[in-house]
N, C-alpha and C. Protein backbone atom coordinates (compact mmCIF):
# COMPACT_ATOMS: atom_id res chain seq x y z
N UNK A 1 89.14 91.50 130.75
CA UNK A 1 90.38 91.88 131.42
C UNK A 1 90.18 91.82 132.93
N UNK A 2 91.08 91.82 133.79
CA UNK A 2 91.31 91.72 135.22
C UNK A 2 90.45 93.26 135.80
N UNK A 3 90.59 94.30 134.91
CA UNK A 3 90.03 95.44 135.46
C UNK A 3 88.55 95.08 135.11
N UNK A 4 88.19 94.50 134.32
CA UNK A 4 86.72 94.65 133.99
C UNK A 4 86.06 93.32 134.97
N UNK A 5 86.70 92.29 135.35
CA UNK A 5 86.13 91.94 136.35
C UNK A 5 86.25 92.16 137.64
N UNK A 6 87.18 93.25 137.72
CA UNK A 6 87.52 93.99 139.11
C UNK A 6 86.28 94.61 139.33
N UNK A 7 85.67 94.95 138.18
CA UNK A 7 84.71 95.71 137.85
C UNK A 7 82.61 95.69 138.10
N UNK A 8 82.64 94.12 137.85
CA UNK A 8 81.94 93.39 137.70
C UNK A 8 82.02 92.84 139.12
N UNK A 9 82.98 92.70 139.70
CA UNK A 9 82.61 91.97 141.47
C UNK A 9 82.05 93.00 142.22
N UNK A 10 82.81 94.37 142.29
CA UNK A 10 82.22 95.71 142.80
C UNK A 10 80.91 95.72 142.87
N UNK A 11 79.75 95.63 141.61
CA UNK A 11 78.74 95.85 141.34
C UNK A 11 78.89 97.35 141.00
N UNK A 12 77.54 97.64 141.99
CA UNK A 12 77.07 99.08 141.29
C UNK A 12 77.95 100.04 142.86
N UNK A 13 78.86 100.91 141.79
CA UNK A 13 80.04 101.88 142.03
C UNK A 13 79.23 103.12 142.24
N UNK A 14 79.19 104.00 142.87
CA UNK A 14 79.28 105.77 142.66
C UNK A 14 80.11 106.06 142.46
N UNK A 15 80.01 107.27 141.62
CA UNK A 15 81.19 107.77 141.14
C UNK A 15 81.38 109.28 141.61
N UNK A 16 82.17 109.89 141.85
CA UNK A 16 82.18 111.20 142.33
C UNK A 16 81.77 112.63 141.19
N UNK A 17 81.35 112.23 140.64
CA UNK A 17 81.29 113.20 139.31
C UNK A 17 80.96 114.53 139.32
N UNK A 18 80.08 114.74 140.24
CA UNK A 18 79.42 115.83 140.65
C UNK A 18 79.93 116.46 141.60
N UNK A 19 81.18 115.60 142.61
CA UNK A 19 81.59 116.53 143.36
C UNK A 19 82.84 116.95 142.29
N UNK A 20 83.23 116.37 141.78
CA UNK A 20 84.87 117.13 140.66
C UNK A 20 83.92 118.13 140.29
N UNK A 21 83.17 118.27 139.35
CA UNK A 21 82.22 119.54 139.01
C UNK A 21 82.22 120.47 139.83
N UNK A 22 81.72 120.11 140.91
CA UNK A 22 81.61 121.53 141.65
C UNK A 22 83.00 121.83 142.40
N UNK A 23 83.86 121.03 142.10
CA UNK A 23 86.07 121.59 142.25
C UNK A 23 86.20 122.16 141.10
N UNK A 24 85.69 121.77 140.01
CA UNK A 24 86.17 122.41 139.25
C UNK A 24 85.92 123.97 138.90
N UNK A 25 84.64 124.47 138.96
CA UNK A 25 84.01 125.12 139.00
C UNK A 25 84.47 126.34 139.54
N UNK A 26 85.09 126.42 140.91
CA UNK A 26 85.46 127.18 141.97
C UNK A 26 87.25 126.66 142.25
N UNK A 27 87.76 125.64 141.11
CA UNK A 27 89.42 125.60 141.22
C UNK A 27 90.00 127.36 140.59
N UNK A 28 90.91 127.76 141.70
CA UNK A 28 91.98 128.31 141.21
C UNK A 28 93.31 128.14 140.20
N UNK A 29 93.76 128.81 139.63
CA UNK A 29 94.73 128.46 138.86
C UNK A 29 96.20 128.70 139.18
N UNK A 30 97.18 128.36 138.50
CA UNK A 30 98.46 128.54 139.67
C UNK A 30 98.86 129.72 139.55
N UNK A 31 98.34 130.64 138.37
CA UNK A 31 99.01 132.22 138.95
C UNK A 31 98.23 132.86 139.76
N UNK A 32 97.48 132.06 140.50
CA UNK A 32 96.97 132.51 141.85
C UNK A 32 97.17 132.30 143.09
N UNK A 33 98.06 131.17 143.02
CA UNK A 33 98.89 130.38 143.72
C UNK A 33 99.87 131.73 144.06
N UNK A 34 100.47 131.47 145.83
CA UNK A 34 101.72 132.16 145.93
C UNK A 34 103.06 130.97 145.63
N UNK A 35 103.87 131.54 145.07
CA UNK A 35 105.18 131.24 144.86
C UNK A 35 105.95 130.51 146.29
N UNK A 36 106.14 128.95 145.51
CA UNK A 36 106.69 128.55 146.57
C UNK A 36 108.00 128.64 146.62
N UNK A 37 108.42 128.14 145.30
CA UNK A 37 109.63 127.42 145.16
C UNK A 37 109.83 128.24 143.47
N UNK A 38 110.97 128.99 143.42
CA UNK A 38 110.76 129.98 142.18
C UNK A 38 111.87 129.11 141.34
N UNK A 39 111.72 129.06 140.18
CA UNK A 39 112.31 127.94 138.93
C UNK A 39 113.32 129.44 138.12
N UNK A 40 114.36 128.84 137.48
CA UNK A 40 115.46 129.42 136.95
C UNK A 40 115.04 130.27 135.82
N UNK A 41 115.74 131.10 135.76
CA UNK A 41 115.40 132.39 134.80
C UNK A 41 115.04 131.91 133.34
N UNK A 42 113.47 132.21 132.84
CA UNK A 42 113.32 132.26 131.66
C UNK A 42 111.98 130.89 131.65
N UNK A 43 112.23 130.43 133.09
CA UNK A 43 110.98 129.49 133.20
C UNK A 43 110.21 129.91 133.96
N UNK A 44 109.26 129.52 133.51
CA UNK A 44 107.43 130.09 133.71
C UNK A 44 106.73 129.58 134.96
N UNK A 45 106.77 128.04 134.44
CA UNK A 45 105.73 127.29 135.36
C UNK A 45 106.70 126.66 136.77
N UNK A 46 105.74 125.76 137.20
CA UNK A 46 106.28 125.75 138.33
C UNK A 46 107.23 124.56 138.26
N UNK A 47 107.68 124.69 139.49
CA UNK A 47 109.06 123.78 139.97
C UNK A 47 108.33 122.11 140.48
N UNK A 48 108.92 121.37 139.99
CA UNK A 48 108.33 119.81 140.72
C UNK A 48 109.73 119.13 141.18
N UNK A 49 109.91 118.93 142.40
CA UNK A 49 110.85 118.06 142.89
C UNK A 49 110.75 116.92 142.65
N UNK A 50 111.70 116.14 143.09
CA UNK A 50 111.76 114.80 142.92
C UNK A 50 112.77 114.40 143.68
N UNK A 51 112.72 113.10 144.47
CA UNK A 51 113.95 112.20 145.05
C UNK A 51 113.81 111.05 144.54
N UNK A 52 114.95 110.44 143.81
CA UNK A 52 115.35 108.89 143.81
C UNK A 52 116.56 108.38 144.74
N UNK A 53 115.83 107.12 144.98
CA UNK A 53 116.62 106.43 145.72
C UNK A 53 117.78 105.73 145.11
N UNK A 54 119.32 105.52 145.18
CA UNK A 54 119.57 104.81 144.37
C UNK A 54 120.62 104.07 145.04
N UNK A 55 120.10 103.38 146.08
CA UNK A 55 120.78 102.25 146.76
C UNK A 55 121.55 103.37 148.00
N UNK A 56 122.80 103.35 147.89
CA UNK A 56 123.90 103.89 148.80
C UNK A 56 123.89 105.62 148.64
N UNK A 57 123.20 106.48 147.68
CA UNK A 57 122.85 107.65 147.05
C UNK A 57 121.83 107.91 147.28
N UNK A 58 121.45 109.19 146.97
CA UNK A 58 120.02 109.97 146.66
C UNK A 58 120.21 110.86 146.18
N UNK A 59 119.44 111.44 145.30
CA UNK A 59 119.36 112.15 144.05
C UNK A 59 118.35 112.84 143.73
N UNK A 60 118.49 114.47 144.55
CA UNK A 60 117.51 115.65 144.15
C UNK A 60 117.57 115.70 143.03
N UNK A 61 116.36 116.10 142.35
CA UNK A 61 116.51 116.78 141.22
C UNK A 61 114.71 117.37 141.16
N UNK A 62 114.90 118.42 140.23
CA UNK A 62 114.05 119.36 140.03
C UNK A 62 113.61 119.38 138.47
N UNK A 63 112.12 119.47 138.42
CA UNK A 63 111.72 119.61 137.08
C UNK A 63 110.78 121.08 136.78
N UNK A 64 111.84 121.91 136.05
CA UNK A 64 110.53 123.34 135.95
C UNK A 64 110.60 123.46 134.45
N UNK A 65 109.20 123.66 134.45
CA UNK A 65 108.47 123.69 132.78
C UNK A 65 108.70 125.03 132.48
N UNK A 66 109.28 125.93 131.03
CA UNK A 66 109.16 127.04 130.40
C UNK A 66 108.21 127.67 130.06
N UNK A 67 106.82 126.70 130.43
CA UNK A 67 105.60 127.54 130.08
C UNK A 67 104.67 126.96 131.25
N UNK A 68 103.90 128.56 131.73
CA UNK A 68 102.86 128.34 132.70
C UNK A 68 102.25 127.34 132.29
N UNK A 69 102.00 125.89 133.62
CA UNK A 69 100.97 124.50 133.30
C UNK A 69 99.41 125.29 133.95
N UNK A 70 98.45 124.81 133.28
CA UNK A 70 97.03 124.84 133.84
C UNK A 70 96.92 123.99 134.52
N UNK A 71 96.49 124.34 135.28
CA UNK A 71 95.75 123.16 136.38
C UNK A 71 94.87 122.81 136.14
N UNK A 72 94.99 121.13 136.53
CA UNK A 72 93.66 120.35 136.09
C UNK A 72 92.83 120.14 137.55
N UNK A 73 92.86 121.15 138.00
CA UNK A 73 91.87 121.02 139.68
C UNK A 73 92.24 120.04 140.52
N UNK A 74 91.33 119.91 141.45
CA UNK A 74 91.72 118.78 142.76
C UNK A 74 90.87 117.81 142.06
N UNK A 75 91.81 116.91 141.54
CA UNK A 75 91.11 115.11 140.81
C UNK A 75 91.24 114.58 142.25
N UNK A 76 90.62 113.46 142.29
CA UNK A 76 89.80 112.49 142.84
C UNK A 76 91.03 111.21 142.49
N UNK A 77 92.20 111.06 143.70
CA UNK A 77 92.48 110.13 143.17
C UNK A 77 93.21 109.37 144.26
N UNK A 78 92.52 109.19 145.32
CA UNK A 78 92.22 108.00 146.06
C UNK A 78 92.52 106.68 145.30
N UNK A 79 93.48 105.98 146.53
CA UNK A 79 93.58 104.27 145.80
C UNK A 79 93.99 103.82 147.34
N UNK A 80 92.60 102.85 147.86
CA UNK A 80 92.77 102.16 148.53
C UNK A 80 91.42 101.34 148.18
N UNK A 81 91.91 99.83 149.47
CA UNK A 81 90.91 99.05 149.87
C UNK A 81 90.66 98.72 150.94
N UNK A 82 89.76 98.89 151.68
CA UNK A 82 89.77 98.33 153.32
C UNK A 82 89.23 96.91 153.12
N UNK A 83 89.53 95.89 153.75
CA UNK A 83 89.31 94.67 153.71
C UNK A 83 88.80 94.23 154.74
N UNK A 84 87.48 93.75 154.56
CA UNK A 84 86.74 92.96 155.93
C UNK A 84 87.09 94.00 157.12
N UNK A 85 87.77 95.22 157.53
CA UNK A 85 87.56 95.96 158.12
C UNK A 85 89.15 95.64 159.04
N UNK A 86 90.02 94.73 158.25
CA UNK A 86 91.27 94.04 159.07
C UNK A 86 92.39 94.62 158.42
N UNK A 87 92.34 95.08 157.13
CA UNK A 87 93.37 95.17 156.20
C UNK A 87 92.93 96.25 155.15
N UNK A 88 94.06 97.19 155.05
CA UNK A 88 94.51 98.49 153.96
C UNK A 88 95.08 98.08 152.98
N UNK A 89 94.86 97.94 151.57
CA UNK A 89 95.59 97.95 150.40
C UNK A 89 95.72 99.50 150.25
N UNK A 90 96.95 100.22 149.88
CA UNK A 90 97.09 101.71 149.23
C UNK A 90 98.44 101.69 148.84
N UNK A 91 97.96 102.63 147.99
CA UNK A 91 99.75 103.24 146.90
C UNK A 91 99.35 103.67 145.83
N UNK A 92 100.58 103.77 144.75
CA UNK A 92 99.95 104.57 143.95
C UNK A 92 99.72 103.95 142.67
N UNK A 93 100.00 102.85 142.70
CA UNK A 93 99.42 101.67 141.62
C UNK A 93 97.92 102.11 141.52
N UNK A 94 97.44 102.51 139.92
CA UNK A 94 96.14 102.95 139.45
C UNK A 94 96.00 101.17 139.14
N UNK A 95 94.36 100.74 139.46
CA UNK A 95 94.43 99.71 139.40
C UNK A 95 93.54 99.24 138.06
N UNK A 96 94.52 99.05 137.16
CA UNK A 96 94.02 98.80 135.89
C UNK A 96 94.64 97.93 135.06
N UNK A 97 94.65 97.69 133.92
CA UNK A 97 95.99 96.60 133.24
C UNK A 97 97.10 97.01 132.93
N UNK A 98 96.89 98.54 132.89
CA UNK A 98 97.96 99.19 132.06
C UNK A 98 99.11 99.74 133.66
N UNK A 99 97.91 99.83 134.66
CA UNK A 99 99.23 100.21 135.84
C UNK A 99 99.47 98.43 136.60
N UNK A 100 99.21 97.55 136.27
CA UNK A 100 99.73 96.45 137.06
C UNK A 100 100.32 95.84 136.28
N UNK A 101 100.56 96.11 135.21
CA UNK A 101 100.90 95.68 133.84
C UNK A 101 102.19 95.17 133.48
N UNK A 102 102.95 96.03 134.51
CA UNK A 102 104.52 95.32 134.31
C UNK A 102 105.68 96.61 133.95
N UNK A 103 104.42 97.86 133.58
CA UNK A 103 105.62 98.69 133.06
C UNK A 103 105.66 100.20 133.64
N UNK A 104 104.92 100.04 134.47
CA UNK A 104 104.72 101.06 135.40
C UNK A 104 105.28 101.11 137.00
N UNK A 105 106.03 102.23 137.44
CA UNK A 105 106.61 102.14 138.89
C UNK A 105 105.90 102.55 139.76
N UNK A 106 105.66 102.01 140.58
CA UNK A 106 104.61 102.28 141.67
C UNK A 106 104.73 101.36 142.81
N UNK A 107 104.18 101.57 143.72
CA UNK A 107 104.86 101.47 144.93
C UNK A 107 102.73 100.78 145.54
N UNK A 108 102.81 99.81 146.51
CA UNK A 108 101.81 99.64 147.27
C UNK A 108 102.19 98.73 148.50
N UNK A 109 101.39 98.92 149.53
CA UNK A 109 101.69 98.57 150.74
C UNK A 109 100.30 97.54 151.20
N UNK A 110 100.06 96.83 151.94
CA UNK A 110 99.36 96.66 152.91
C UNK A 110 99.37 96.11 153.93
N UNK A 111 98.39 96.72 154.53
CA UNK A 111 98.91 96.79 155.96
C UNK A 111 97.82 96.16 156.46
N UNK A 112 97.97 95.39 157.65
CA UNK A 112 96.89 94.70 158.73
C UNK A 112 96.84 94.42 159.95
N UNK A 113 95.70 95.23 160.08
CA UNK A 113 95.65 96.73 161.07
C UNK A 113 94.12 96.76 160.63
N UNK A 114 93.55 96.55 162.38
CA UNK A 114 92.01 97.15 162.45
C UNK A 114 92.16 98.47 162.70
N UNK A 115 92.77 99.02 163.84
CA UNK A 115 93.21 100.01 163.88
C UNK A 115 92.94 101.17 162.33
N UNK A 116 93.92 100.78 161.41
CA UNK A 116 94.29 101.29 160.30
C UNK A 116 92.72 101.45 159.61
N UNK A 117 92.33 100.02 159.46
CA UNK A 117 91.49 100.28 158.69
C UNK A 117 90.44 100.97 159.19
N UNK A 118 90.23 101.30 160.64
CA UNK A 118 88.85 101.76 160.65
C UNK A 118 89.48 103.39 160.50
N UNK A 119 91.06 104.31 160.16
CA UNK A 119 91.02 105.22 159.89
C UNK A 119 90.32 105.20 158.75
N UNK A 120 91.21 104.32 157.64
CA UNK A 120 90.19 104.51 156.31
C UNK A 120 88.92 104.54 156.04
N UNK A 121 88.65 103.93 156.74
CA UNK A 121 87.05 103.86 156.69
C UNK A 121 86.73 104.94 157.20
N UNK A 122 87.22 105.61 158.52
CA UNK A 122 86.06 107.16 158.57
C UNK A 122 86.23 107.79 157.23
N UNK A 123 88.22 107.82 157.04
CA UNK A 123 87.80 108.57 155.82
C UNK A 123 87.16 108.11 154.54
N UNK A 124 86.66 107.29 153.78
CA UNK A 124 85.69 106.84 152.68
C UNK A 124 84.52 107.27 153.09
N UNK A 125 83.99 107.07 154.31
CA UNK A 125 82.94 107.56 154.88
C UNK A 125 82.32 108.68 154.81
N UNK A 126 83.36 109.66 155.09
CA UNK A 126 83.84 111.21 154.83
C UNK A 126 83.19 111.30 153.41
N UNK A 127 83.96 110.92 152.23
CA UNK A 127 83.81 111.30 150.92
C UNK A 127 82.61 110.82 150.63
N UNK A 128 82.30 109.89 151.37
CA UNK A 128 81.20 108.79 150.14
C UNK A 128 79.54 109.39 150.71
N UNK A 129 79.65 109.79 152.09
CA UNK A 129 78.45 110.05 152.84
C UNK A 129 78.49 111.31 152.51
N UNK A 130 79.04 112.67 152.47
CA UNK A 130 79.10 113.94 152.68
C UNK A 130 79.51 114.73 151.15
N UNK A 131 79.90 113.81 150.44
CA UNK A 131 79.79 114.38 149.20
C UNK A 131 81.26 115.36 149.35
N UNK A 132 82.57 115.45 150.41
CA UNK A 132 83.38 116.32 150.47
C UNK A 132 84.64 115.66 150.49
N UNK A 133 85.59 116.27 149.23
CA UNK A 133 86.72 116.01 148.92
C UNK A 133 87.55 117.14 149.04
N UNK A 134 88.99 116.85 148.59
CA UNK A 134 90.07 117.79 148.25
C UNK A 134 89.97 118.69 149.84
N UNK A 135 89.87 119.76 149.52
CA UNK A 135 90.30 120.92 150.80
C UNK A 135 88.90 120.93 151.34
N UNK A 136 88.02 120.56 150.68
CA UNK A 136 86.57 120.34 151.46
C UNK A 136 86.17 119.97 152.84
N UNK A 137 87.77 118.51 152.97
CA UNK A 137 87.51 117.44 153.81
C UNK A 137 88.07 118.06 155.36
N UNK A 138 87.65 118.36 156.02
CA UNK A 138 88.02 118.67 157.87
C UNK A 138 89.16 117.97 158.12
N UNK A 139 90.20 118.12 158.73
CA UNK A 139 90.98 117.17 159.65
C UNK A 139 90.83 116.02 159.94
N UNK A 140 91.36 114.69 159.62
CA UNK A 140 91.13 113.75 160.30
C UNK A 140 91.12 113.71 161.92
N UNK A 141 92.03 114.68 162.77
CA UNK A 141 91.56 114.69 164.04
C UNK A 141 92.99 114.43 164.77
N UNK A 142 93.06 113.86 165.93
CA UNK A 142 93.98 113.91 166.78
C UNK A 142 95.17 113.02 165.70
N UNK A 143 96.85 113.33 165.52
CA UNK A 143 97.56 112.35 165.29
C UNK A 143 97.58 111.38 166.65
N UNK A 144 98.10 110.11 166.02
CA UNK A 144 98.13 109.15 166.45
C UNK A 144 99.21 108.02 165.69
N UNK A 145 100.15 107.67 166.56
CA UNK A 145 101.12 106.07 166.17
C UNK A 145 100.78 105.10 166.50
N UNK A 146 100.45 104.33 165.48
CA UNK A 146 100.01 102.61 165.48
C UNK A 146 100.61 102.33 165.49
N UNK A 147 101.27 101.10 166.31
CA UNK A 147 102.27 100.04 166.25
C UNK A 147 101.71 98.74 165.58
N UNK A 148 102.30 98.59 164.06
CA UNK A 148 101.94 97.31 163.29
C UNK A 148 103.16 96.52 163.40
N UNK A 149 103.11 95.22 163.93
CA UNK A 149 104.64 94.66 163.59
C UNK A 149 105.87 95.34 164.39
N UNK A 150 106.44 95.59 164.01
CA UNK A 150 107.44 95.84 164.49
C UNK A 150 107.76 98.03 164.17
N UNK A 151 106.90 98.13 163.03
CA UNK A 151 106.93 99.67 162.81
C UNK A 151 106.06 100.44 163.56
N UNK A 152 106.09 101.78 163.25
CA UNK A 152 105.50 102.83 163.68
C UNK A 152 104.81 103.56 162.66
N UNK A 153 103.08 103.55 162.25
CA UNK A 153 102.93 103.66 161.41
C UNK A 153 101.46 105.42 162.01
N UNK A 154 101.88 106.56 161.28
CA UNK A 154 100.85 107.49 161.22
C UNK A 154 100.27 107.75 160.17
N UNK A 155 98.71 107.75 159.93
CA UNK A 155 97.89 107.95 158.89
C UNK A 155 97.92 109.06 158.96
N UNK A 156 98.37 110.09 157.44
CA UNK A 156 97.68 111.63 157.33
C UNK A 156 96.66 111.08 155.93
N UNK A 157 95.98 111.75 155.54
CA UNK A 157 95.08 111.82 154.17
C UNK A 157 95.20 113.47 154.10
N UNK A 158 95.46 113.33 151.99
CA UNK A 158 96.19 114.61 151.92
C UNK A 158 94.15 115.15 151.34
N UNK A 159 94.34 116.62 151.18
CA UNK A 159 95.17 117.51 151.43
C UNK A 159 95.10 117.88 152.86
N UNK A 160 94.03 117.51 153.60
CA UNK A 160 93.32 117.95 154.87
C UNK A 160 94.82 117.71 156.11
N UNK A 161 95.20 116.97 156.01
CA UNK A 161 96.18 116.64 156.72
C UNK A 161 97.71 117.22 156.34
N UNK A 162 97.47 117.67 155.39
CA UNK A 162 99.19 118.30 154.99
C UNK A 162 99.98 117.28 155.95
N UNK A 163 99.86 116.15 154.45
CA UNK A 163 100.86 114.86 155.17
C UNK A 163 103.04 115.67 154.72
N UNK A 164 102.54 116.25 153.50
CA UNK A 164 104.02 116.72 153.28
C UNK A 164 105.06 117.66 153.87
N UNK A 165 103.88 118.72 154.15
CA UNK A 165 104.60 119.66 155.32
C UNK A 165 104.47 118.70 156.83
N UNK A 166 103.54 117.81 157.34
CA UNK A 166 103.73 117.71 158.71
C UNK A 166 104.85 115.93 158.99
N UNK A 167 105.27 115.49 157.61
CA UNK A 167 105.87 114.16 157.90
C UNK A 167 106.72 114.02 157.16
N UNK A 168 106.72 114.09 155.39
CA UNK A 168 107.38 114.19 154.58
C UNK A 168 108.71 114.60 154.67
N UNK A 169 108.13 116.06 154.53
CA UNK A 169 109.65 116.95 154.50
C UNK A 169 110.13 116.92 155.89
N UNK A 170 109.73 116.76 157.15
CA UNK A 170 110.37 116.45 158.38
C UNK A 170 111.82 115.17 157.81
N UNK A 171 110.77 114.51 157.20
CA UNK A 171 111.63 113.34 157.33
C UNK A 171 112.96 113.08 156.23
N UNK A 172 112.52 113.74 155.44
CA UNK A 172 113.62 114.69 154.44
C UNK A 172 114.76 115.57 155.11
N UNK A 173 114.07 116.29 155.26
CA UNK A 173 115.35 116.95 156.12
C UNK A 173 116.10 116.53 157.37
N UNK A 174 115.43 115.75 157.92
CA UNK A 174 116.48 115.19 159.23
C UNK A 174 117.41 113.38 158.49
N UNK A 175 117.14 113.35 157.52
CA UNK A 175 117.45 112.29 156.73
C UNK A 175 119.45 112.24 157.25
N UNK A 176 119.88 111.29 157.18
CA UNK A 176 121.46 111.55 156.91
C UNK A 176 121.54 110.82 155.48
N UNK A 177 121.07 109.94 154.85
CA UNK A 177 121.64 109.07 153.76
C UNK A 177 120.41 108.66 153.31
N UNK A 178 119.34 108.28 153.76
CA UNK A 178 118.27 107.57 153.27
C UNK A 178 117.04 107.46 153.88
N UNK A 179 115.64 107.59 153.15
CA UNK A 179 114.69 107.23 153.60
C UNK A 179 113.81 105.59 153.50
């Protein structure tokens, strides 16, 4: 398959195994969590938003489960590629047969940008040298706007960066019709 020689060009991979172990180990669970966003009477677990786009529309909607979910800890789930040190592949395409496959929605970008890539690269660097993920990871450091093309592009990496509280929902809420 395409993943198994994705697989086979890589060579020899590390895998993070030992750092999920020691997340898991010391993960909290969500009734330890404070209450962000409280879900309608008679439901338990928590609230998950959602926006679709749907051309000339947009369309909140909210999903809350009737029974407290367990948390499956801070997974490890990074998806990028830095290329020759010129170019970012990222999104949320899992790169396998079953997510390029044709039947899965997902979204990927890339971008080219030394600039860009040498953010990614401190951060891989970060994880791969220091053994530190999830809330482990420090700040990436000063923000900063790259001009690629014709856009305006700022790197956060979650969680260290609280890309959702510092860009996301900004950009949500000052929205008139569309993002």
């Amino acid at each position: 398959t395409d993943t198994d020689a994705l697989a086979a060009a890589l060579g020899d991979v590390r895998d993070d195994l030992s750092a999920e172990r020691a997340l898991a180990a010391r993960r909290s669970t969500f009734e330890e969590m404070p209450d962000r966003c409280r879900g309608p009477i008679g439901f338990e677990g928590h609230v998950q938003c959602l926006a679709f786009d749907l051309g000339d529309d947009c369309l909140i909607a909210a999903h809350a489960s009737r029974d407290t979910v367990e948390e499956g800890g801070a997974i490890m789930h990074d998806k990028f590629f830095i290329v020759d040190g010129k170019a970012v592949w990222t999104g949320s395409t899992n790169v396998s047969d079953s997510g390029t496959g044709g039947y899965n929605a997902n979204a990927v970008v890339v971008v080219e940008s030394p600039k860009i890539a040498r953010l990614y690269t401190r951060e891989f660097e970060l994880m791969y040298t220091t053994n530190r993920y999830h809330g482990d990871k420090p700040r990436s450091g000063k923000r900063e706007t790259i001009t690629v093309g014709d856009a305006q592009v700022e790197v956060l990496f979650s969680p260290q960066d609280e890309p959702i509280t510092r860009a996301v929902r900004p950009l949500i809420q000052a929205a008139k019709s569309r993002i």
